[in-house]
Protein backbone atom coordinates (compact mmCIF):
# COMPACT_ATOMS: atom_id res chain seq x y z
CA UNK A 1 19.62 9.45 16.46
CA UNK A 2 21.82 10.13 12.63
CA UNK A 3 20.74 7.41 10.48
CA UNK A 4 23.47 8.01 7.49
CA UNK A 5 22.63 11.79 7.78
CA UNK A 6 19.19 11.18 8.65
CA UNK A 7 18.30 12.66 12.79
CA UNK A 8 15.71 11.41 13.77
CA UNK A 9 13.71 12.29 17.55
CA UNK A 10 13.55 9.45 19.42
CA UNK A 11 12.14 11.32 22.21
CA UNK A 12 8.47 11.00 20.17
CA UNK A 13 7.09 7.35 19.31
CA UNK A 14 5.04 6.03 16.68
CA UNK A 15 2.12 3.89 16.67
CA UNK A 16 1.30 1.51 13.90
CA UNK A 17 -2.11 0.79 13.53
CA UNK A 18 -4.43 -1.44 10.67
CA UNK A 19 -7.75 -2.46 10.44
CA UNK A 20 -8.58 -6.44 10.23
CA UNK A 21 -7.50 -9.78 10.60
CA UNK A 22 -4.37 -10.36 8.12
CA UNK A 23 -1.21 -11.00 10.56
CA UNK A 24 0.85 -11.70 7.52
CA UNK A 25 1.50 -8.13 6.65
CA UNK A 26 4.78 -6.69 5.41
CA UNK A 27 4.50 -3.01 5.71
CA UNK A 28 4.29 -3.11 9.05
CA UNK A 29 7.37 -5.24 10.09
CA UNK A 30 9.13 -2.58 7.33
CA UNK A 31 7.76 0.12 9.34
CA UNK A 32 8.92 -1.34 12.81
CA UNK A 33 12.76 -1.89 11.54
CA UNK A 34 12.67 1.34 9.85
CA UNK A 35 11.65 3.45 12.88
CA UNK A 36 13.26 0.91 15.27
CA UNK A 37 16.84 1.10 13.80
CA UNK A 38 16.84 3.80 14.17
CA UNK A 39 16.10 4.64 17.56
CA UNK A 40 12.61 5.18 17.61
CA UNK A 41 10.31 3.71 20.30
CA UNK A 42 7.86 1.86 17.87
CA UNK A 43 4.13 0.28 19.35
CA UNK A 44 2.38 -1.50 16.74
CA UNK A 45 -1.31 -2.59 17.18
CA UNK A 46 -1.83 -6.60 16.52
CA UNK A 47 -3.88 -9.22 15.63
CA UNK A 48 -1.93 -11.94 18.20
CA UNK A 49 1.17 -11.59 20.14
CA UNK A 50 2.61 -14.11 17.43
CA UNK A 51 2.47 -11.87 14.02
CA UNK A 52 5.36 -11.08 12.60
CA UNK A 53 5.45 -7.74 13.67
CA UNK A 54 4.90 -8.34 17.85
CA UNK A 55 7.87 -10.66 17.43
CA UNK A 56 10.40 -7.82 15.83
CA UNK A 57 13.43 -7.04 17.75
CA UNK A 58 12.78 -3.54 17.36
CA UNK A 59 9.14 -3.19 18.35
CA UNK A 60 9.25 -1.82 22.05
CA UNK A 61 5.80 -3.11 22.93
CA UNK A 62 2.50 -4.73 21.02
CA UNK A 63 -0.78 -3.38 21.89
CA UNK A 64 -3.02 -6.71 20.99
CA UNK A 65 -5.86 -6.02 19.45
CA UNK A 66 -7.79 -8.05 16.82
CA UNK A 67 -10.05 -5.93 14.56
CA UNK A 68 -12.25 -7.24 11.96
CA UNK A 69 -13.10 -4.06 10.46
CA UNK A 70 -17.15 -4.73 11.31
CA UNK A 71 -16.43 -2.36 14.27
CA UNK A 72 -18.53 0.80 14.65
CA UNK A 73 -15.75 3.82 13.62
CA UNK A 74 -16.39 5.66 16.62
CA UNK A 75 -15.50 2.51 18.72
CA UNK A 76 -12.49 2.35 16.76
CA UNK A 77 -11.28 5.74 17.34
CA UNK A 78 -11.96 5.56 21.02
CA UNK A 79 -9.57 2.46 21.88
CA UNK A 80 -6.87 3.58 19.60
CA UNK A 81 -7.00 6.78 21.87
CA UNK A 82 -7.26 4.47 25.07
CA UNK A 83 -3.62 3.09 23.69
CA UNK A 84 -2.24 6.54 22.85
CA UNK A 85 -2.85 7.87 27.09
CA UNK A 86 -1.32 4.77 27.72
CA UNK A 87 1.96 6.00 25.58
CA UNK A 88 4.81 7.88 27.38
CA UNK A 89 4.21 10.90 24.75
CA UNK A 90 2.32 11.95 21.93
CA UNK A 91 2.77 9.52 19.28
CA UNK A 92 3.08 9.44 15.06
CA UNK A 93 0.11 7.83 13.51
CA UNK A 94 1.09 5.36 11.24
CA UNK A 95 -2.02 3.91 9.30
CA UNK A 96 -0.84 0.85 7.44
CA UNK A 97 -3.90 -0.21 5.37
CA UNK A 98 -6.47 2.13 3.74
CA UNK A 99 -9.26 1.61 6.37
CA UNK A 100 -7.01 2.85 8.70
CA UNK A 101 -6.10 5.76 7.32
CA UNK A 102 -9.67 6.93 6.34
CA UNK A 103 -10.11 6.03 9.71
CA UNK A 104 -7.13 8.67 11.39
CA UNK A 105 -8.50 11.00 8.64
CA UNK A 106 -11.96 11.45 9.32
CA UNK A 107 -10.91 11.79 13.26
CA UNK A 108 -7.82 13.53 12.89
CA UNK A 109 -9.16 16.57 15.59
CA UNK A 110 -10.13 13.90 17.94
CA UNK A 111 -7.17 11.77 17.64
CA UNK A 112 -4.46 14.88 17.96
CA UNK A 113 -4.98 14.45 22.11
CA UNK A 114 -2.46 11.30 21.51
CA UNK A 115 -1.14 11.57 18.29
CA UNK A 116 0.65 13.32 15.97
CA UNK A 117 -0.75 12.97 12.57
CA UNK A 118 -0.70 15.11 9.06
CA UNK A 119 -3.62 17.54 8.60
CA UNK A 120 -5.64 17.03 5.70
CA UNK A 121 -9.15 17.37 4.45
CA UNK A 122 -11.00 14.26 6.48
CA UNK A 123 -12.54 13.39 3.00
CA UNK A 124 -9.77 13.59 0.61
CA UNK A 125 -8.20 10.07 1.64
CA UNK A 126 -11.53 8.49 1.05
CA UNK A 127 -11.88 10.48 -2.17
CA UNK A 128 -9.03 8.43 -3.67
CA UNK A 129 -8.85 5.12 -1.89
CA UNK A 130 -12.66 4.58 -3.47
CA UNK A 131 -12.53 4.01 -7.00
CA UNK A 132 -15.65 6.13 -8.04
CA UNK A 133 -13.78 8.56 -6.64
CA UNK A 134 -10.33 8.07 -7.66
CA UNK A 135 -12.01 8.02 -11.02
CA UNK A 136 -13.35 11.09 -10.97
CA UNK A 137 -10.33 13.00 -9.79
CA UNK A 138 -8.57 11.60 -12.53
CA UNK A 139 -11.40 13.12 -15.10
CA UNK A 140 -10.89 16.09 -13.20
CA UNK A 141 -7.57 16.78 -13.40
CA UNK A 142 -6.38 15.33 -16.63
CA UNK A 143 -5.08 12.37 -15.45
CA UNK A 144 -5.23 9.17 -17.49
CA UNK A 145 -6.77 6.20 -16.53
CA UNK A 146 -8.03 2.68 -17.00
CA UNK A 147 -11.63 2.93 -18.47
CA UNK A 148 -14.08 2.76 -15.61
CA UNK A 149 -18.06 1.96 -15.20
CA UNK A 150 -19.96 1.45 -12.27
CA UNK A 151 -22.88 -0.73 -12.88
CA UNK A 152 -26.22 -0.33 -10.68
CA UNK A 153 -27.54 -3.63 -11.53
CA UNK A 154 -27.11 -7.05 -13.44
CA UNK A 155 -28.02 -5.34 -16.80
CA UNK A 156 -25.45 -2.84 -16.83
CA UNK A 157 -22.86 -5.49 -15.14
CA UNK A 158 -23.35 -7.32 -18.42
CA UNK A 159 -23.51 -4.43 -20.93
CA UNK A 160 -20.38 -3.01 -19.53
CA UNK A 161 -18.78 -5.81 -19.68
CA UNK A 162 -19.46 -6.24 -23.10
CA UNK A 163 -18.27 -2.34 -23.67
CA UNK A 164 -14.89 -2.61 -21.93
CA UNK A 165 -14.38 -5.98 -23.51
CA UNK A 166 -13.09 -9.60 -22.00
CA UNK A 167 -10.65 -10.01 -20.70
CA UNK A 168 -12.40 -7.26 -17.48
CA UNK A 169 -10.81 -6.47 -14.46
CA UNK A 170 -13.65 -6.59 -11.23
CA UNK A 171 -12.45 -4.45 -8.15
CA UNK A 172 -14.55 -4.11 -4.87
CA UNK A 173 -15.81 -0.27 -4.93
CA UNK A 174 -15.16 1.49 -1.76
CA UNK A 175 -12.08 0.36 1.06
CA UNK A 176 -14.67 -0.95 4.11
CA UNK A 177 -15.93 -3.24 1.57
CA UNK A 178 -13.14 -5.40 1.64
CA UNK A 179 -13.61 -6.27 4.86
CA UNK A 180 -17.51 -5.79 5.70
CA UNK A 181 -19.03 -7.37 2.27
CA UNK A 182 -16.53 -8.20 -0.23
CA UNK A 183 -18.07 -8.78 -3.47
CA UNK A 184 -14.43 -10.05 -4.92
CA UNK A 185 -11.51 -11.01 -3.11
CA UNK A 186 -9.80 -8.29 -4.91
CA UNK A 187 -8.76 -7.48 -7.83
CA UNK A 188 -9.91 -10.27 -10.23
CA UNK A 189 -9.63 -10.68 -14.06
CA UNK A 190 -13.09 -12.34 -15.44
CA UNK A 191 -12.42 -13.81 -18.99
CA UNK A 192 -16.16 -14.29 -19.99
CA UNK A 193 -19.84 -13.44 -19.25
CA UNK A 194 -20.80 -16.62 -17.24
CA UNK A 195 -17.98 -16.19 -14.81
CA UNK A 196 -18.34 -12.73 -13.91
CA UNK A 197 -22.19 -13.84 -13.91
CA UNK A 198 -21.57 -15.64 -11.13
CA UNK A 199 -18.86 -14.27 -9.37
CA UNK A 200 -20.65 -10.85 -8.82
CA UNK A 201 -24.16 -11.06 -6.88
CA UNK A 202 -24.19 -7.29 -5.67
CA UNK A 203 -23.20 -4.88 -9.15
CA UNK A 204 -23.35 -2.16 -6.70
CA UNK A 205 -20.61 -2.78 -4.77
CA UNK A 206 -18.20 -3.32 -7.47
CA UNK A 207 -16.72 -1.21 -10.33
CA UNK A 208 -15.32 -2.76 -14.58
CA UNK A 209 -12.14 -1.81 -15.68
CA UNK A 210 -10.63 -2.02 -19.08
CA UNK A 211 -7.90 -4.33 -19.02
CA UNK A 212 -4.35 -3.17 -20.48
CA UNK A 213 -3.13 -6.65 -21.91
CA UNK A 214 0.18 -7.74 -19.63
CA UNK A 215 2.16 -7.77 -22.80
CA UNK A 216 1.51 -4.64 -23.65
CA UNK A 217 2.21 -2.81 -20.29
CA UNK A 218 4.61 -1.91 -17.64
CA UNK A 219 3.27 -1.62 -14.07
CA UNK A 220 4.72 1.42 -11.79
CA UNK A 221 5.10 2.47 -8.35
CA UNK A 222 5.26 5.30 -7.14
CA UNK A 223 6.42 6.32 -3.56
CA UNK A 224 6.07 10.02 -2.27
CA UNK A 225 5.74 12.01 0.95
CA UNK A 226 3.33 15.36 0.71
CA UNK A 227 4.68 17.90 3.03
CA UNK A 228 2.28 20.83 3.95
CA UNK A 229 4.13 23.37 2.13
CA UNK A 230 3.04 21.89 -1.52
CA UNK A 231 6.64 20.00 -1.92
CA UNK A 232 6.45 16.29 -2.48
CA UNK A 233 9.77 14.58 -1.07
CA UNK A 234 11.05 12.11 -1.12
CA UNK A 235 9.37 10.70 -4.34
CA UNK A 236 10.51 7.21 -5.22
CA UNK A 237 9.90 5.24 -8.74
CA UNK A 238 9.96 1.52 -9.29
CA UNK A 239 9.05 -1.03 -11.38
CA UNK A 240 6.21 -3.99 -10.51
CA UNK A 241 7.78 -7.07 -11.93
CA UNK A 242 5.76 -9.41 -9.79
CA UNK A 243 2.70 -10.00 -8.16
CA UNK A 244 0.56 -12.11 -6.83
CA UNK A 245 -2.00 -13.54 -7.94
CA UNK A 246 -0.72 -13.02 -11.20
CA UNK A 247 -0.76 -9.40 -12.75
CA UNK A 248 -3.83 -8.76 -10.52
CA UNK A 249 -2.33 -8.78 -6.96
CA UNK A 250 0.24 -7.44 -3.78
CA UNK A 251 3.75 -6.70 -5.40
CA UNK A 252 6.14 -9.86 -4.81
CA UNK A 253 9.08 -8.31 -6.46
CA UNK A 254 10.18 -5.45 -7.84
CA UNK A 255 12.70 -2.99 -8.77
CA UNK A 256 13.69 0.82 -8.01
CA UNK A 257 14.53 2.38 -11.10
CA UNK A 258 14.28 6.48 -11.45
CA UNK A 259 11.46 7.71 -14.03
CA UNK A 260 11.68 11.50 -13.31
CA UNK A 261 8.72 12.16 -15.89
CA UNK A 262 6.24 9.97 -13.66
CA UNK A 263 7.86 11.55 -10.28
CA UNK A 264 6.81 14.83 -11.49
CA UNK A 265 3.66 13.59 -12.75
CA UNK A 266 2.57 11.90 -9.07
CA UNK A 267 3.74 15.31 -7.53
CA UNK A 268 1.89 17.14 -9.69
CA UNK A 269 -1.32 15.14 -8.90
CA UNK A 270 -0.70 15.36 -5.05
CA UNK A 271 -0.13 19.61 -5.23
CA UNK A 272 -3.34 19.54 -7.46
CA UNK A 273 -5.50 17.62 -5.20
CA UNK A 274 -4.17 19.20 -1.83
CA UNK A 275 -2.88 15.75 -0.53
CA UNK A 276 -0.76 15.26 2.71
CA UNK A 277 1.33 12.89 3.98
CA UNK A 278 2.48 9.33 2.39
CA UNK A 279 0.98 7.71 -0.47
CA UNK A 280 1.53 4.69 -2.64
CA UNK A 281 0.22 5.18 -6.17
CA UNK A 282 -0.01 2.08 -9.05
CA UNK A 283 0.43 3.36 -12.59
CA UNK A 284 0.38 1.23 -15.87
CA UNK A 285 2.31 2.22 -18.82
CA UNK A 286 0.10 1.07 -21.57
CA UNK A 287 2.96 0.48 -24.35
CA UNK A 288 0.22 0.91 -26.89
CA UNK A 289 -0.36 4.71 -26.56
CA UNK A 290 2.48 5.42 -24.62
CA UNK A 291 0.40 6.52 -21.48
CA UNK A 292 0.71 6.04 -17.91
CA UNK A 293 -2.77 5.17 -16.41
CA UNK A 294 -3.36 5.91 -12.72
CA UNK A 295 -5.01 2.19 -11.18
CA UNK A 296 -5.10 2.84 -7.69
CA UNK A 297 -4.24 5.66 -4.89
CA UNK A 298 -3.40 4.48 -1.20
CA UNK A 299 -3.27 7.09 1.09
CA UNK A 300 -1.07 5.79 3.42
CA UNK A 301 2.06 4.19 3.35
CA UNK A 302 2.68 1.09 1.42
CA UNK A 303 3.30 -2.50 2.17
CA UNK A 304 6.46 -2.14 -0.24
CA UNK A 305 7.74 1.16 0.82
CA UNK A 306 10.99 -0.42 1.90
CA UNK A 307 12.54 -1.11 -1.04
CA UNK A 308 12.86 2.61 -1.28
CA UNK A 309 15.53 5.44 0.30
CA UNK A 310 17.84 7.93 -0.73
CA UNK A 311 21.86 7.20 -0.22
CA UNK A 312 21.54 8.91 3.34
CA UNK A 313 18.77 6.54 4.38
CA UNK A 314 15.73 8.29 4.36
CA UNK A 315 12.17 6.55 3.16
CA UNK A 316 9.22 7.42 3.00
CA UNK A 317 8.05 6.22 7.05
CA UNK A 318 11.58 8.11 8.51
CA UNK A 319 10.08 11.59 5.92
CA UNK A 320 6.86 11.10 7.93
CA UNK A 321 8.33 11.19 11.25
CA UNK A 322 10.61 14.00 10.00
CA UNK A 323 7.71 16.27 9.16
CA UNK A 324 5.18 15.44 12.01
CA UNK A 325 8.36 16.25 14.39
CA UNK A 326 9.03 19.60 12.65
CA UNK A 327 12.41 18.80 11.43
CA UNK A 328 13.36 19.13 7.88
CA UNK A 329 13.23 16.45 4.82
CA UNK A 330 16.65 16.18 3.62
CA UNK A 331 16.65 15.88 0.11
CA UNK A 332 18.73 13.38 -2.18
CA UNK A 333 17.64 10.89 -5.27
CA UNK A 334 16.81 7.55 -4.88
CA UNK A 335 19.04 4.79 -4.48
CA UNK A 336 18.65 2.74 -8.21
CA UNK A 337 18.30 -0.90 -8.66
CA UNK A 338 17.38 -1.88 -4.93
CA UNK A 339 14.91 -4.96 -5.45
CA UNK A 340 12.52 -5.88 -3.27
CA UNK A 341 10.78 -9.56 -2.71
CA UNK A 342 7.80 -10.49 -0.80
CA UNK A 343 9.43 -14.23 -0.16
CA UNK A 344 6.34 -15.98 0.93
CA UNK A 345 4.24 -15.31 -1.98
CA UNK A 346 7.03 -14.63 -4.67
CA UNK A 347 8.14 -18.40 -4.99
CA UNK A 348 4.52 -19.47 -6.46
CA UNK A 349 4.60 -16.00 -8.15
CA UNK A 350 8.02 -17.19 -10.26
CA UNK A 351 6.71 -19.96 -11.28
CA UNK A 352 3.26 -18.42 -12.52
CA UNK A 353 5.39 -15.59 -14.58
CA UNK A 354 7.62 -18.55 -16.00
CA UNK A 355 5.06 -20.77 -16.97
CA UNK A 356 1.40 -19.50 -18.33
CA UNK A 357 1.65 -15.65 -17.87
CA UNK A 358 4.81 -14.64 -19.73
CA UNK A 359 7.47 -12.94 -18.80
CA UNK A 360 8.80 -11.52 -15.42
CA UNK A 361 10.83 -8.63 -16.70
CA UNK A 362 9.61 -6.29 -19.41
CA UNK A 363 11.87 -6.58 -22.82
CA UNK A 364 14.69 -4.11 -22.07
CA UNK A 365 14.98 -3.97 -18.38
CA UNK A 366 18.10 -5.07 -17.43
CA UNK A 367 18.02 -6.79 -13.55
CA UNK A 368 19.07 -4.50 -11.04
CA UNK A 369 22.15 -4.91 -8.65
CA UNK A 370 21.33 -2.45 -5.56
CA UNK A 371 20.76 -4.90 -3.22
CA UNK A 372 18.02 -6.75 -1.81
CA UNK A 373 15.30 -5.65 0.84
CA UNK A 374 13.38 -9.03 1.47
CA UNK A 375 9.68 -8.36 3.44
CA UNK A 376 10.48 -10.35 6.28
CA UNK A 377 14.33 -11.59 6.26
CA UNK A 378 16.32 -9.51 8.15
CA UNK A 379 20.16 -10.57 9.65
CA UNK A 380 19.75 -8.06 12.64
CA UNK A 381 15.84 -8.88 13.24
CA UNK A 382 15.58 -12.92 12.30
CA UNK A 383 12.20 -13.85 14.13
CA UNK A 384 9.86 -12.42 11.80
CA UNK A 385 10.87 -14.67 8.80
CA UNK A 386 10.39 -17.42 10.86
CA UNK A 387 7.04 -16.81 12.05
CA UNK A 388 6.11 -15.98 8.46
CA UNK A 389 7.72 -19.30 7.03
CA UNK A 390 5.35 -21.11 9.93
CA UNK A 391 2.08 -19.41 9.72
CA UNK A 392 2.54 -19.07 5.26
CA UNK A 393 2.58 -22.89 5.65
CA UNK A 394 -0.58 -23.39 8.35
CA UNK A 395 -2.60 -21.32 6.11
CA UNK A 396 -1.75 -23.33 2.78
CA UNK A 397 -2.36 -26.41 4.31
CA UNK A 398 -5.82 -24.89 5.14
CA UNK A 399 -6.59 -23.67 2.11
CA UNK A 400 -5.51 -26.71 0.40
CA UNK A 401 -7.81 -28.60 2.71
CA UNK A 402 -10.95 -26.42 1.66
């Protein structure tokens, strides 16, 4: 099947896999319409036949499964296999959250019976999804960051703290934590000592960053694929303008917009490291010495990844099937000023960035005018949206009741 240039073999299907309990997830209904348009026989594994993504027009069947992520690995690995001899041929592995791909990582020789899936060092992935060792890859190879400490108890929470300085940015250490013993709900900004006091109960399981003040920073994405030979393409650039909850959280909109100079940088990083296959990576320009400061490394691909693709169609899912089919990347820049919106989240987002956290757009940026690509509104694939509008509203009205 030619996708504006773009051939892909629709005689191999993918499988879209996460770990836990959060229907409302974007990436995958991307990576369904991506694959599905263009003639790919996608499966996706679910938490209910009534997420978003079992309900796409261009999912050929939903394998219902509801993880929590509390699941021995080894469990884990053998039902996603009991789906994949179930398949009509060996399938691409797409991992859609980081648990997942640690997951396809660490079993990649036991999983390549059903699957097709990059080869990579089984510990790299959770090298750089946990933040101790993101961290130290960074001091490694050069590569600036955020400063980072790692308290072991309740007396270095607070003296680190007090080094870093309030406002602090709290993450949850390690991926599995997340979803087996959160110590946050994610990435949260404490403003004083009595609130992160009692917010965090376990030090251990969390890590203090330095903050880089919103008004003095621009946050970046970056979107690659790692072939084996070394050569990072595509590689897409974009800039965060919102998120939610505020400056802290999943991207709500954003903007492509080419910054060769961080491109080269991300590749760079990937070649150094020996990476494979897609990654999302979060930089933040600190305006204040000029430097872009690696935040986070996803080794998979991520819940944005749409708003990226060249001018003959290719992203970042489409270069994965490419690859793990062993035809060639066509290469080709990115297609500037597409903007992409997250709709259910990006309406209370708006009206956060308009009222008490500044601006949306960073001084200078002009709006782009490449189109749209909206998470779950789609003319050709409808449903989704709906569901989205239905459950988004169920789960604020629960929330609200709490």
């Amino acid at each position: 099947m030619v996708v504006r240039g773009v051939e892909l073999d629709r005689s191999v299907p993918a499988l879209l896999f996460k770990v836990g309990r959060y229907p409302l997830h974007q990436g995958s209904v991307g990576a369904v319409r991506s694959l599905g348009r263009a003639g790919v026989p996608v499966h996706a594994v679910v938490e209910d036949a009534y997420t978003p993504t079992a309900l796409s027009r261009h999912l050929s069947r939903r394998h219902v499964w509801p993880t929590t992520g509390l699941e021995d690995p080894r469990a884990l690995v053998e039902q996603l296999l009991g789906i994949g001899r179930r398949l009509p041929a060996r399938a691409v592995l797409v991992p859609t959250d980081d648990e997942a791909a640690l997951l396809a990582a660490g079993a990649q020789d036991r999983l390549a019976e059903c699957f097709l899936l990059p080869k990579i060092d089984p510990e790299l992935p959770a090298g750089l999804a946990g933040k101790r060792g993101l961290y130290r890859r960074c001091l490694a190879h050069g590569v600036p960051a955020p400063a980072t400490r790692f308290p072991a108890d309740r007396g270095q929470l607070v003296a680190f703290a007090a080094e870093l300085g309030f406002p602090v940015v709290v993450k949850n250490l390690a991926p599995w934590d997340r979803l087996r013993a959160p110590v946050v709900p994610g990435t949260t900004l404490v403003h004083d000592r009595r609130v992160l006091l009692a917010l965090v109960g376990e030090p251990r399981g969390v890590l203090l960053q330095a903050y880089v003040p919103r008004e003095a920073a621009q946050d970046w994405i970056v979107h690659l694929y790692a072939a084996p030979d070394g050569r990072c393409a595509p590689v897409f650039t974009g800039l965060k303008l919102r998120s939610w909850p505020p400056h802290a959280g999943v991207t709500t909109y954003a903007r492509a917009l080419a910054n060769p100079g961080l491109a080269r940088r991300s590749a760079r990083l990937c070649r150094a490291l020996g990476y494979r296959g897609p990654a999302d990576l979060d930089w933040r320009l600190d305006l204040r010495d000029g430097r872009y400061k690696l935040v986070d490394f996803n080794p998979r691909v991520g819940a944005q990844f749409r708003m990226f693709e060249t001018a003959r169609g290719l992203d970042v899912v489409r270069a994965l099937h490419l690859d793990l089919t062993g035809r060639p990347i066509p290469s080709g820049g990115q297609r500037e000023g597409r903007r992409y919106v997250a709709e259910h989240l990006d309406l209370a987002a708006f009206v956060a960035y308009r009222g008490r956290c500044g601006a949306a757009r960073p001084p200078g940026r002009a709006p782009g005018h490449g189109g749209v690509e909206a998470a779950w509104l789609a003319l050709d694939d409808p449903l989704p949206a709906a569901v989205t509008a239905v459950r988004a509203l169920a789960l604020a009205v629960r929330r609200r009741r709490h």
